[in-house]
Protein backbone atom coordinates (compact mmCIF):
# COMPACT_ATOMS: atom_id res chain seq x y z
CA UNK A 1 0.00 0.00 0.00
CA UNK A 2 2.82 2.24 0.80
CA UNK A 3 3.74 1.57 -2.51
CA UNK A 4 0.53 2.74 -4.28
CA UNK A 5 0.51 6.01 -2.31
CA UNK A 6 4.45 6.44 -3.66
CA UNK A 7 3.86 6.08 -7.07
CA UNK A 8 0.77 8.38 -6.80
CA UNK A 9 2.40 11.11 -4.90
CA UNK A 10 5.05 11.01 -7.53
CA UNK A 11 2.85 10.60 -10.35
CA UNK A 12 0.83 14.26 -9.05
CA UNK A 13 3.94 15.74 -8.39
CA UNK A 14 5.41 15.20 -12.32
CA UNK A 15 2.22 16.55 -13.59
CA UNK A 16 2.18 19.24 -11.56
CA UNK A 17 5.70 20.58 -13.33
CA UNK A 18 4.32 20.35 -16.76
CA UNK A 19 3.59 23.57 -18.82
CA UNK A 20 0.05 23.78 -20.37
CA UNK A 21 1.63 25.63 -22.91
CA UNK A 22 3.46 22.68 -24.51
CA UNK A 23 2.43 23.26 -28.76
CA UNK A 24 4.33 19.94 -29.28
CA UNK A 25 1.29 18.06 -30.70
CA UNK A 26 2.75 17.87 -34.01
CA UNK A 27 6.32 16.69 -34.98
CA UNK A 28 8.06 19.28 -37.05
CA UNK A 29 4.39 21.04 -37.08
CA UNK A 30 4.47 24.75 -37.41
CA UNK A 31 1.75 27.81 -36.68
CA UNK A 32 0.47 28.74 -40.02
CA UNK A 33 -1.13 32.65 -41.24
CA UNK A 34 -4.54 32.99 -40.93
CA UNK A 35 -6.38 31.98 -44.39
CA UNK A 36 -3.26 30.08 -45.73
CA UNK A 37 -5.32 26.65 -45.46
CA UNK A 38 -8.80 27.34 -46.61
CA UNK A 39 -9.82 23.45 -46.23
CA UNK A 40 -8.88 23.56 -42.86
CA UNK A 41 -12.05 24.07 -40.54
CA UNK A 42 -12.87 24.65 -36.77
CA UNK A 43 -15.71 23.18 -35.10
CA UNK A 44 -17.10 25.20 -32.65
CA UNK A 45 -20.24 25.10 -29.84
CA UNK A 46 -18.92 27.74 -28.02
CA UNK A 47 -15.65 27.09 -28.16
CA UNK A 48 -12.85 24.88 -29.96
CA UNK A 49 -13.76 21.41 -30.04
CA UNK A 50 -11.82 19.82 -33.56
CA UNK A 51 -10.75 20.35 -36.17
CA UNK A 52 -11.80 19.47 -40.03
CA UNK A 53 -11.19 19.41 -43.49
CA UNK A 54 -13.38 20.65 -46.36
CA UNK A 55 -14.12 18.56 -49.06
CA UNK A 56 -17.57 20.34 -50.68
CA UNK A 57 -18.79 24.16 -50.40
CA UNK A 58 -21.14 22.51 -47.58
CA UNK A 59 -19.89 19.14 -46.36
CA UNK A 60 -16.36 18.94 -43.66
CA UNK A 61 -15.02 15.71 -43.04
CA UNK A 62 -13.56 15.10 -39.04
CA UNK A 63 -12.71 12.29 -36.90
CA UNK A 64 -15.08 10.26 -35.11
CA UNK A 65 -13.90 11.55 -32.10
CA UNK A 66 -15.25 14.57 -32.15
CA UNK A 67 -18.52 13.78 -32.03
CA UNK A 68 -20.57 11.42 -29.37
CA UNK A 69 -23.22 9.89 -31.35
């Protein structure tokens, strides 16, 4: 048990050093101008939630992920 509350207090402790400002998410990725992809779409409700690409005046592609059901 002593164990457990080791590798938990160590676990909260390397999390709690880590910047939320890491833009690492893509390998040799870069931060484009705005309007320089025009296929590339954001879905919003409010805020942020994925990303997508267009592929028809009126139809964006995304990952499953985004969406629940």
């Amino acid at each position: 048990m002593k164990v457990l509350w080791i590798f938990a207090f160590l676990g909260a402790a390397v999390a709690a050093t880590l910047s939320e400002d890491d833009d690492d998410k893509i390998v040799g990725g870069y931060t484009c101008r705005r309007n320089s992809v025009p296929y590339q779409v954001s879905i919003h409700i409010g805020y942020h939630i994925c990303g997508g690409s267009l592929i028809h005046d009126q139809w964006v592609v995304s990952a499953a992920h985004c969406f629940k059901s």
